[in-house]
PDB file of N, CA and C in Angstrom:
ATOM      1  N   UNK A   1      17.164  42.823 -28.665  1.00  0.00           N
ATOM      2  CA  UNK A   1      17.892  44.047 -28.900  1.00  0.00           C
ATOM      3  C   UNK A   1      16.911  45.081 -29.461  1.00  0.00           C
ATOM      4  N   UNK A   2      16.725  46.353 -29.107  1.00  0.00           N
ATOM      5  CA  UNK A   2      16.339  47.521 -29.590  1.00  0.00           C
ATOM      6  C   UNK A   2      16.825  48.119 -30.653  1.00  0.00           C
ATOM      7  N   UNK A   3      16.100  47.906 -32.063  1.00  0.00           N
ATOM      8  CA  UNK A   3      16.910  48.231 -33.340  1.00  0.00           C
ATOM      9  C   UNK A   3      15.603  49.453 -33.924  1.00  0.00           C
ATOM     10  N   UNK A   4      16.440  50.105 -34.340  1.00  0.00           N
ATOM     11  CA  UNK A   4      15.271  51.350 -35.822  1.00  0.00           C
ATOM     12  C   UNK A   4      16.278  51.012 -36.738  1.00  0.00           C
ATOM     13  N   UNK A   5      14.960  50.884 -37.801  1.00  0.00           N
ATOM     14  CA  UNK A   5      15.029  50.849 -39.374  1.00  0.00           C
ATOM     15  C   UNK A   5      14.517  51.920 -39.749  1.00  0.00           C
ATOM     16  N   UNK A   6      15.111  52.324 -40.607  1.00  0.00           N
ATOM     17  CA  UNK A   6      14.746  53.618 -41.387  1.00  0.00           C
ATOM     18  C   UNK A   6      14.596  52.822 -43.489  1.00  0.00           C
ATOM     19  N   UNK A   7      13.554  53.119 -43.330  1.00  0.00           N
ATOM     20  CA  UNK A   7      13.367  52.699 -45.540  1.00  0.00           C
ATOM     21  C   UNK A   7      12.713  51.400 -45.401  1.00  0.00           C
ATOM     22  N   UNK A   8      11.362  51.147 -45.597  1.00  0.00           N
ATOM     23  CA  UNK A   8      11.009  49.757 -45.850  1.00  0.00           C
ATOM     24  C   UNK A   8      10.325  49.605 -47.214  1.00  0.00           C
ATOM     25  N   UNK A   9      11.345  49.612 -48.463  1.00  0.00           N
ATOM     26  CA  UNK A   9      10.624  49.334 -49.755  1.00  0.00           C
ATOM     27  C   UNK A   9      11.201  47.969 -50.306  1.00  0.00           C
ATOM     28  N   UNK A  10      11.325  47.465 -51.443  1.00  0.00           N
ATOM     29  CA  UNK A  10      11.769  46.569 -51.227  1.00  0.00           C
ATOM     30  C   UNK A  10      12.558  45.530 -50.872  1.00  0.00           C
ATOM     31  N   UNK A  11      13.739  46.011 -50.582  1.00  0.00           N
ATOM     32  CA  UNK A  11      14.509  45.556 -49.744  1.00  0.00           C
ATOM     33  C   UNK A  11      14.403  45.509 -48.241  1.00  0.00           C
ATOM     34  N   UNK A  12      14.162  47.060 -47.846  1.00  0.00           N
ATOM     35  CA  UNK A  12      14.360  47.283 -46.745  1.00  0.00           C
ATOM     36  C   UNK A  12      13.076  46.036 -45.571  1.00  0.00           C
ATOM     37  N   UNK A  13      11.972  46.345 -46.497  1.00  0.00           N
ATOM     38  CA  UNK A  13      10.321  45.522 -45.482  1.00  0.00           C
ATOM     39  C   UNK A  13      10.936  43.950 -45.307  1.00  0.00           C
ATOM     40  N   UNK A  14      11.739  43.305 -45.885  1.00  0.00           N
ATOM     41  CA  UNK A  14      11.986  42.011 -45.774  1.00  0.00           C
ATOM     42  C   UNK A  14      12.930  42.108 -44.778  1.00  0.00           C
ATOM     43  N   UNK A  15      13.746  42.991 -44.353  1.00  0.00           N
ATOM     44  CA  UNK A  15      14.820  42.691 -43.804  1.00  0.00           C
ATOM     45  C   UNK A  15      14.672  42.827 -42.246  1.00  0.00           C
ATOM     46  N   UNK A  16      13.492  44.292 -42.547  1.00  0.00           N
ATOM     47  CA  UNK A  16      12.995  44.543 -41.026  1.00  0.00           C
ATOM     48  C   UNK A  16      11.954  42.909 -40.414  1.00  0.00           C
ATOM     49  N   UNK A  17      11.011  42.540 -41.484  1.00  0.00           N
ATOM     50  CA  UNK A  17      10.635  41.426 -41.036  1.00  0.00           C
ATOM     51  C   UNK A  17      11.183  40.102 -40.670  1.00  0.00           C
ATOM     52  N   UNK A  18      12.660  40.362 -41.083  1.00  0.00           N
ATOM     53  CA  UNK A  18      13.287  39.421 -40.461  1.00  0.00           C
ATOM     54  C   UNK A  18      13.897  39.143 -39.484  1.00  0.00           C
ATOM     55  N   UNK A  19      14.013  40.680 -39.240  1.00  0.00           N
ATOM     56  CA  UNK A  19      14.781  41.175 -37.365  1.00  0.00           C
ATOM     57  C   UNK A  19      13.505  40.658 -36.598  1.00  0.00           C
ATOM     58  N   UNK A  20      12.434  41.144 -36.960  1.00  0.00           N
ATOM     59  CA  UNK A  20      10.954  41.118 -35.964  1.00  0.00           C
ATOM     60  C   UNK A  20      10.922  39.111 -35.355  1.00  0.00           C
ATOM     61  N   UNK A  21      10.704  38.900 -36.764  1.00  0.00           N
ATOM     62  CA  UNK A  21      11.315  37.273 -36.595  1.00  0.00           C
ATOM     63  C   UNK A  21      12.459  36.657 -35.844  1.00  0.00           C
ATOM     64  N   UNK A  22      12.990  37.155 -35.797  1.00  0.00           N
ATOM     65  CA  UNK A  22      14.188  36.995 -34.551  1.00  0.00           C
ATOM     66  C   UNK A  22      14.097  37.905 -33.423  1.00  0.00           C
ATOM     67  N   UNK A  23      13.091  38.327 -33.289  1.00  0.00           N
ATOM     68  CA  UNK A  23      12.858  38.466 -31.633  1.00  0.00           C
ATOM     69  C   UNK A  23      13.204  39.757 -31.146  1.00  0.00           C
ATOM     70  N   UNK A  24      13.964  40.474 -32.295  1.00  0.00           N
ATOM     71  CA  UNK A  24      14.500  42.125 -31.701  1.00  0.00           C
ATOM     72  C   UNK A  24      12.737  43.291 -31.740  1.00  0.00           C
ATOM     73  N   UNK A  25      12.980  43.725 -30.782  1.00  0.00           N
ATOM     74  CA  UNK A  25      11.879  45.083 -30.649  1.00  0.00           C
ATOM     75  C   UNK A  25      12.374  46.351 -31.852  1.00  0.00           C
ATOM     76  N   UNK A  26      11.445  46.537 -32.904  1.00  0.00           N
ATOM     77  CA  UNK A  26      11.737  47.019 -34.248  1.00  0.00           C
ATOM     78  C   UNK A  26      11.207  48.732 -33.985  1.00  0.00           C
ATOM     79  N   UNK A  27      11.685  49.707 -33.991  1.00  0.00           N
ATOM     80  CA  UNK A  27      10.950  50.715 -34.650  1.00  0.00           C
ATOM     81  C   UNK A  27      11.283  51.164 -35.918  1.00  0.00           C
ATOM     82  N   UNK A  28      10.448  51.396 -36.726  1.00  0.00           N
ATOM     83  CA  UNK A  28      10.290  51.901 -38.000  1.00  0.00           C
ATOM     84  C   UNK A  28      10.095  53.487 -38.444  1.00  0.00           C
ATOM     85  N   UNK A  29      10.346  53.191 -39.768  1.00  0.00           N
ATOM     86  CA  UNK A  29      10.191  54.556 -40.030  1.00  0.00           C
ATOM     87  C   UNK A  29      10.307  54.392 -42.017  1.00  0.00           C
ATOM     88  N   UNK A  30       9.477  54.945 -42.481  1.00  0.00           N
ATOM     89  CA  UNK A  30       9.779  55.686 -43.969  1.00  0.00           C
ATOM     90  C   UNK A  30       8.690  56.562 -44.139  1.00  0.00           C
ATOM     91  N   UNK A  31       9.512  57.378 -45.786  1.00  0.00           N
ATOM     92  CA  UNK A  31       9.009  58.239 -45.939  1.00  0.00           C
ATOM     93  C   UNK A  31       7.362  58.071 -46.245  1.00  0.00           C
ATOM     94  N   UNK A  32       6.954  57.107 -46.806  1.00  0.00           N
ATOM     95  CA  UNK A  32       5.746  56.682 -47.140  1.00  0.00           C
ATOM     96  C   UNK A  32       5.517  55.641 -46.155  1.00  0.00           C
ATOM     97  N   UNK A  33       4.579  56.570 -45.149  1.00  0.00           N
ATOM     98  CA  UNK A  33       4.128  55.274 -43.527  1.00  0.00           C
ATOM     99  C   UNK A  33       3.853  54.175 -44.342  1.00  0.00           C
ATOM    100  N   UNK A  34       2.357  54.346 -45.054  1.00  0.00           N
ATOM    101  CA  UNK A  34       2.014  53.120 -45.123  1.00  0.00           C
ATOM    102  C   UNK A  34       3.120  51.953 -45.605  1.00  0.00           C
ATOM    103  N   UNK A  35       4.285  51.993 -45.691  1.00  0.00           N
ATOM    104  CA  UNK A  35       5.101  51.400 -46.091  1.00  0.00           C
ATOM    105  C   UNK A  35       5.517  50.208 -45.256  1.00  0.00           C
ATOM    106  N   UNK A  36       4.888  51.240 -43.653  1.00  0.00           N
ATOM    107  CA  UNK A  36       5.178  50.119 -42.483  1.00  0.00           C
ATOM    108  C   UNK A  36       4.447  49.559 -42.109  1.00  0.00           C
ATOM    109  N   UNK A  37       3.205  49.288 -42.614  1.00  0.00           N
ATOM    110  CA  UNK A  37       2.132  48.352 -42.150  1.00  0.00           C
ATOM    111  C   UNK A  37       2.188  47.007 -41.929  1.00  0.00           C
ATOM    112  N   UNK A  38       3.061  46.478 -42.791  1.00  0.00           N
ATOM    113  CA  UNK A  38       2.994  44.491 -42.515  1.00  0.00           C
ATOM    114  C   UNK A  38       4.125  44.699 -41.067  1.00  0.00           C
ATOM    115  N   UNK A  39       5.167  45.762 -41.355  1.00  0.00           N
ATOM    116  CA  UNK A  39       5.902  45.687 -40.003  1.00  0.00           C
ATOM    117  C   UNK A  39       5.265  46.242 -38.533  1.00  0.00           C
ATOM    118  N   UNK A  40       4.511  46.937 -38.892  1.00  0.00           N
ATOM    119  CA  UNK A  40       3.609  47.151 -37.667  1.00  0.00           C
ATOM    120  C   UNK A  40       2.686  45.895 -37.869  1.00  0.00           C
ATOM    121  N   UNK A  41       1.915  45.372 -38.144  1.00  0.00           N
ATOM    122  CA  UNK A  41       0.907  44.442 -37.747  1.00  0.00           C
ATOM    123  C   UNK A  41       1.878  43.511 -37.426  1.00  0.00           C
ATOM    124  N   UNK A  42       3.204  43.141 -37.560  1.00  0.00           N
ATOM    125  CA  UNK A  42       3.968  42.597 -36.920  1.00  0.00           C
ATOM    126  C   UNK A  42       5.156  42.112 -35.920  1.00  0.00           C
ATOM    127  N   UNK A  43       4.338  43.644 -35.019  1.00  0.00           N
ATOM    128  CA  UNK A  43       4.919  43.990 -33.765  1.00  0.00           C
ATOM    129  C   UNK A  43       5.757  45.338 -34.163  1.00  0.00           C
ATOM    130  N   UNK A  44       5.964  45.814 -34.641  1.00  0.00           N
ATOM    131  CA  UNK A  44       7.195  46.990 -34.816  1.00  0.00           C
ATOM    132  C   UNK A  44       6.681  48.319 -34.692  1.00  0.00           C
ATOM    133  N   UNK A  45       6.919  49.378 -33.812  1.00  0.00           N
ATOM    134  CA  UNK A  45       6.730  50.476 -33.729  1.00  0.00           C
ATOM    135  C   UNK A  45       7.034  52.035 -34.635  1.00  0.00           C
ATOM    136  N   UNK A  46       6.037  52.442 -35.261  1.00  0.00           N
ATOM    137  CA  UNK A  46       6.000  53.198 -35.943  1.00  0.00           C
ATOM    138  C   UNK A  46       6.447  54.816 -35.912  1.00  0.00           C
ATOM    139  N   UNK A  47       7.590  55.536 -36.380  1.00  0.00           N
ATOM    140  CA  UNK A  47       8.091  56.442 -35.328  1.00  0.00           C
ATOM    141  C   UNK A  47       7.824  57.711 -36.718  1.00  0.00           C
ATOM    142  N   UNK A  48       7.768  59.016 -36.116  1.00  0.00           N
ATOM    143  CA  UNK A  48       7.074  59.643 -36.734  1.00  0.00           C
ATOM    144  C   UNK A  48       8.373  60.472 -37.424  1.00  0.00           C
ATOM    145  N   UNK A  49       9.807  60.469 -37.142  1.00  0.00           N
ATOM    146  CA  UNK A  49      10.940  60.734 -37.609  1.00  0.00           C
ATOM    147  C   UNK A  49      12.336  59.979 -37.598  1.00  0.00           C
ATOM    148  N   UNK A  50      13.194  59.949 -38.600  1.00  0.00           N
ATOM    149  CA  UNK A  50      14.076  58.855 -38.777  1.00  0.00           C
ATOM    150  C   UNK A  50      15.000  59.076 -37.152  1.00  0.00           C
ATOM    151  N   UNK A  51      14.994  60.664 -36.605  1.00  0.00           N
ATOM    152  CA  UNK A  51      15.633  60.498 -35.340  1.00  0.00           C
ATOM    153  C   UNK A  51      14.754  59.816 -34.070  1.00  0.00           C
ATOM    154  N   UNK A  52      13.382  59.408 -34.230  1.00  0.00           N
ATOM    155  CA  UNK A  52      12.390  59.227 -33.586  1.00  0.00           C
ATOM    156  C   UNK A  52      13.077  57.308 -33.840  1.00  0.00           C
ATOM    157  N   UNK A  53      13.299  56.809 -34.833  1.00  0.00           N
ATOM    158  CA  UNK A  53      13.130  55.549 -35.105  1.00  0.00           C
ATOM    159  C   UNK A  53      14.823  54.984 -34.453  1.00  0.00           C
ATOM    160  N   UNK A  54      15.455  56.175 -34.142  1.00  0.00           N
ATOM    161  CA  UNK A  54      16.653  55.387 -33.671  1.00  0.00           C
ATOM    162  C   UNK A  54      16.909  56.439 -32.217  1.00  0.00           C
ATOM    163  N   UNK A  55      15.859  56.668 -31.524  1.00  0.00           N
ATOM    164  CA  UNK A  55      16.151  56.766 -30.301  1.00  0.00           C
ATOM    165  C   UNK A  55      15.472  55.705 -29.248  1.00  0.00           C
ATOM    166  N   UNK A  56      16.656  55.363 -28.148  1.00  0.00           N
ATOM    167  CA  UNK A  56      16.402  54.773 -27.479  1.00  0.00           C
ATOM    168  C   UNK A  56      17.277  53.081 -28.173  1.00  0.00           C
ATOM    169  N   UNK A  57      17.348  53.176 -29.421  1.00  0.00           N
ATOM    170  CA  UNK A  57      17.845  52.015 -29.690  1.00  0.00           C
ATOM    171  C   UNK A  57      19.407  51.878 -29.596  1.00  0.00           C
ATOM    172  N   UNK A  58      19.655  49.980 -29.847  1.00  0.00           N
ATOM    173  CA  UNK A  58      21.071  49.953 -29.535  1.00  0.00           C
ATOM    174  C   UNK A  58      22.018  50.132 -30.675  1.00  0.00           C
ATOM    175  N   UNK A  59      21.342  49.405 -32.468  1.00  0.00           N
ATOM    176  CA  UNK A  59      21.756  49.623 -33.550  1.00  0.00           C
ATOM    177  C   UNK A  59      20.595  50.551 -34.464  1.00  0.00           C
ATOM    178  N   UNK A  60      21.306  50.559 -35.323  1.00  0.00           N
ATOM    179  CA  UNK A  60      20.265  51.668 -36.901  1.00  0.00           C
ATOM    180  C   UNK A  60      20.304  51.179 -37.848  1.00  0.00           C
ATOM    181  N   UNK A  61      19.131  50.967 -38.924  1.00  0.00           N
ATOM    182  CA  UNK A  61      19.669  50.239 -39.933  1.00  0.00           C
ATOM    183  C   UNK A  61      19.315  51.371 -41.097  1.00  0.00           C
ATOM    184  N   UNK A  62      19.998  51.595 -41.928  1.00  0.00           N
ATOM    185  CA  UNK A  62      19.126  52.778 -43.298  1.00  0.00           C
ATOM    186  C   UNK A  62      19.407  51.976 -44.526  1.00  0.00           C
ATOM    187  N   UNK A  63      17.945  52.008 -44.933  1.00  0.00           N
ATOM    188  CA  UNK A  63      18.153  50.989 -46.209  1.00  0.00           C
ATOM    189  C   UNK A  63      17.072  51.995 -47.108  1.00  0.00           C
ATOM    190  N   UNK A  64      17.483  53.047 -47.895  1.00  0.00           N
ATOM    191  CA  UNK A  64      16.940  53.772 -48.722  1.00  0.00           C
ATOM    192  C   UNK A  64      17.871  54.036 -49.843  1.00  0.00           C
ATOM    193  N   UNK A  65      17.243  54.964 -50.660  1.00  0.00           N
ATOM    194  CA  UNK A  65      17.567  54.109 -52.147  1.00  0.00           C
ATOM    195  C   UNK A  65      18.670  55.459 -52.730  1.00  0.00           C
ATOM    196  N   UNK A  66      18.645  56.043 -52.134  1.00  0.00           N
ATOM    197  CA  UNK A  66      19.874  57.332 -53.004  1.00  0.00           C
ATOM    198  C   UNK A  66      20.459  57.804 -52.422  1.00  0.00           C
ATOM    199  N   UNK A  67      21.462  58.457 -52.468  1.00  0.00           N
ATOM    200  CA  UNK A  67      21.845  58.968 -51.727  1.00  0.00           C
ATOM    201  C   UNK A  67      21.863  60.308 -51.090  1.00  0.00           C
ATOM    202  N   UNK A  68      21.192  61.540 -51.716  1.00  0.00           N
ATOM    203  CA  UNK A  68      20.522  62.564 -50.794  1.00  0.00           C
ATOM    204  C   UNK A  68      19.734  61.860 -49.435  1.00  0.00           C
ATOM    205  N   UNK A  69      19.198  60.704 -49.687  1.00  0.00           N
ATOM    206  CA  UNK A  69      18.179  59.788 -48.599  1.00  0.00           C
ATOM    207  C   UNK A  69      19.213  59.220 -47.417  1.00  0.00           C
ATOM    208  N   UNK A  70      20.141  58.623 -47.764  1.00  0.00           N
ATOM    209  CA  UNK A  70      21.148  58.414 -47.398  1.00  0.00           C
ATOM    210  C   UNK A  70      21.593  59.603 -46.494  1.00  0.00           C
ATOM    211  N   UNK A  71      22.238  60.532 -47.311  1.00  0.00           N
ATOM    212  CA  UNK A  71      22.613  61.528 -45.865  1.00  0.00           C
ATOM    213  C   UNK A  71      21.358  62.486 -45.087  1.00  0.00           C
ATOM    214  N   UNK A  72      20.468  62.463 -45.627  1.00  0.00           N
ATOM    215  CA  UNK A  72      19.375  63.055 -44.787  1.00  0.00           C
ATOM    216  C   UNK A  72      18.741  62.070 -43.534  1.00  0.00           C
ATOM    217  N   UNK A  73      18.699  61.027 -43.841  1.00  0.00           N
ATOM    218  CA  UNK A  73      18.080  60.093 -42.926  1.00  0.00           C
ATOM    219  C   UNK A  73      19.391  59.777 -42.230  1.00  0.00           C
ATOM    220  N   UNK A  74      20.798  59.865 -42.452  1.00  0.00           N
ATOM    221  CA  UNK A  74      21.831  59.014 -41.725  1.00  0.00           C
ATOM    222  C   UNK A  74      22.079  60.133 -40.822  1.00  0.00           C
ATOM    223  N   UNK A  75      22.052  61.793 -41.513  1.00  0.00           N
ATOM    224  CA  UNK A  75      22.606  62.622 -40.217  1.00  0.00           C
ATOM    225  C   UNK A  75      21.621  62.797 -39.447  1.00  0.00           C
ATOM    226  N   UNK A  76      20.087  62.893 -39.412  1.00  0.00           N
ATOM    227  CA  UNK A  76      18.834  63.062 -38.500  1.00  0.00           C
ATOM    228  C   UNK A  76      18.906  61.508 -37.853  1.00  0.00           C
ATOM    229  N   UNK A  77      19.362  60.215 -38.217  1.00  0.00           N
ATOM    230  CA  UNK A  77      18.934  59.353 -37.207  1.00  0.00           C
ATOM    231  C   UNK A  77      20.147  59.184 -36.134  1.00  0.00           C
ATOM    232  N   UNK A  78      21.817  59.822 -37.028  1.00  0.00           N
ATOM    233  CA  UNK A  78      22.792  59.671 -35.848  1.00  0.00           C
ATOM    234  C   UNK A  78      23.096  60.917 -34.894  1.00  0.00           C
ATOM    235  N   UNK A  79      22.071  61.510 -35.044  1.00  0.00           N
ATOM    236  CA  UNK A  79      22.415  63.031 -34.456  1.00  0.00           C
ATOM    237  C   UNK A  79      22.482  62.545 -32.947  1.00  0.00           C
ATOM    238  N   UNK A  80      21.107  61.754 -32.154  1.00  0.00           N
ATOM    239  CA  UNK A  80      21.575  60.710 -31.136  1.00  0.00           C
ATOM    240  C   UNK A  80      22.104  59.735 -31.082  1.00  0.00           C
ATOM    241  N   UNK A  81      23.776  59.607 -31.134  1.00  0.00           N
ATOM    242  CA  UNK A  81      24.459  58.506 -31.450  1.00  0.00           C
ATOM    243  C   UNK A  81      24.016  57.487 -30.776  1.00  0.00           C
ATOM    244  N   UNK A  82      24.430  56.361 -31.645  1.00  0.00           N
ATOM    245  CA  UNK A  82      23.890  54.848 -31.740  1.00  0.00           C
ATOM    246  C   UNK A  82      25.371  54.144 -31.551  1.00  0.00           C
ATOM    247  N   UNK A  83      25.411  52.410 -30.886  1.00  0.00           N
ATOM    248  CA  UNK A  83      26.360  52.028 -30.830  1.00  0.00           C
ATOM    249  C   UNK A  83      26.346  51.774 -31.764  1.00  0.00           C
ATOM    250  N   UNK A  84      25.830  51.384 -33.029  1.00  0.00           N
ATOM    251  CA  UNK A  84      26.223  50.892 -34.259  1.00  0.00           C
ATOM    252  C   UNK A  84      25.489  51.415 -35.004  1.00  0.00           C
ATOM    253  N   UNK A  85      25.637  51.626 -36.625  1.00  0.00           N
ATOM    254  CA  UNK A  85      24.836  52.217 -37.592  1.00  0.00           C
ATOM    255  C   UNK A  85      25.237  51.103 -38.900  1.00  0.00           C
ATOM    256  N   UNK A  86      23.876  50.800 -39.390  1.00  0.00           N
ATOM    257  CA  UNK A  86      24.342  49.700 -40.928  1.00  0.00           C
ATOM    258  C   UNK A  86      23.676  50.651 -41.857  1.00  0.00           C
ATOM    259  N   UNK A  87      23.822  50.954 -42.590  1.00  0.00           N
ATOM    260  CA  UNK A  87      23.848  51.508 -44.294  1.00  0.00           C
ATOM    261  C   UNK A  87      23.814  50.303 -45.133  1.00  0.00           C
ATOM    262  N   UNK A  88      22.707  50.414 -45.838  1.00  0.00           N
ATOM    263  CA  UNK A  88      22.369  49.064 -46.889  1.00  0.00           C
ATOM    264  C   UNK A  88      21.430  49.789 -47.907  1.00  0.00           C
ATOM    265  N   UNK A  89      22.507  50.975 -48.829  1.00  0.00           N
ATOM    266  CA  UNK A  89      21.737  51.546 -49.501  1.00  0.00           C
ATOM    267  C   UNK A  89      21.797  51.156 -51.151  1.00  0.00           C
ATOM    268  N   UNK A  90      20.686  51.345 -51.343  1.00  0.00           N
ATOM    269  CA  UNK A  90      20.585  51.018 -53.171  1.00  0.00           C
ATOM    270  C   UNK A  90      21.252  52.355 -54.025  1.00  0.00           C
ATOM    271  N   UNK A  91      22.587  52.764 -53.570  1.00  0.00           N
ATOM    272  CA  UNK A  91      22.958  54.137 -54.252  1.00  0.00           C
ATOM    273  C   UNK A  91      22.971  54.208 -55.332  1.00  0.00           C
ATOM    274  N   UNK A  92      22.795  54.849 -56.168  1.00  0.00           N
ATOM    275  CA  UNK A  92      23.293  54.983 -57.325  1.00  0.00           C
ATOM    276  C   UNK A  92      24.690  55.630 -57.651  1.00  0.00           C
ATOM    277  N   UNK A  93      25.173  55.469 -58.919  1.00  0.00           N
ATOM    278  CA  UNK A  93      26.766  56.119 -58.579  1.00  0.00           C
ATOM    279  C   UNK A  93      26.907  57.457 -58.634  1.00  0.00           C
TER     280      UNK A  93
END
């Protein structure tokens, strides 16, 4: 399956490495690239905007930590709707 992740800090880098591990084609994306390096050296494509990391794919995943991040990255990655979108954010209240 064709998935973008958007946020790989600590939560997010384990989770994408675990899709990669199961065989789905990953593109990535955070605000701090180097963030995606173990997921790129482990197959996952590096996209240069959160709408960049969920085009072409079938789901979205956003796993960033507030929620301004949250709606900035959720309305730029669903602006090309996706059949599915997961939100796995560390909000605060």
């Amino acid at each position: 399956m064709k998935v973008g992740f958007i946020g790989l800090g600590i939560m997010g880098k384990p989770m994408a490495q675990n899709l990669i591990k199961a065989g789905h084609t990953l593109t990535v994306f955070d605000l701090t690239p180097d963030k995606a390096n173990e997921a790129i050296a482990a197959g996952a494509t590096l996209a240069k905007s959160a709408r960049d990391a969920a085009a072409g794919t079938e789901i979205i995943f956003t796993m960033v930590p507030d929620g301004p991040e949250v709606e900035a990255g959720s309305q730029e990655a669903i602006a090309p709707w996706r059949k599915a979108r997961i939100v796995a954010a560390t909000v605060a209240p």
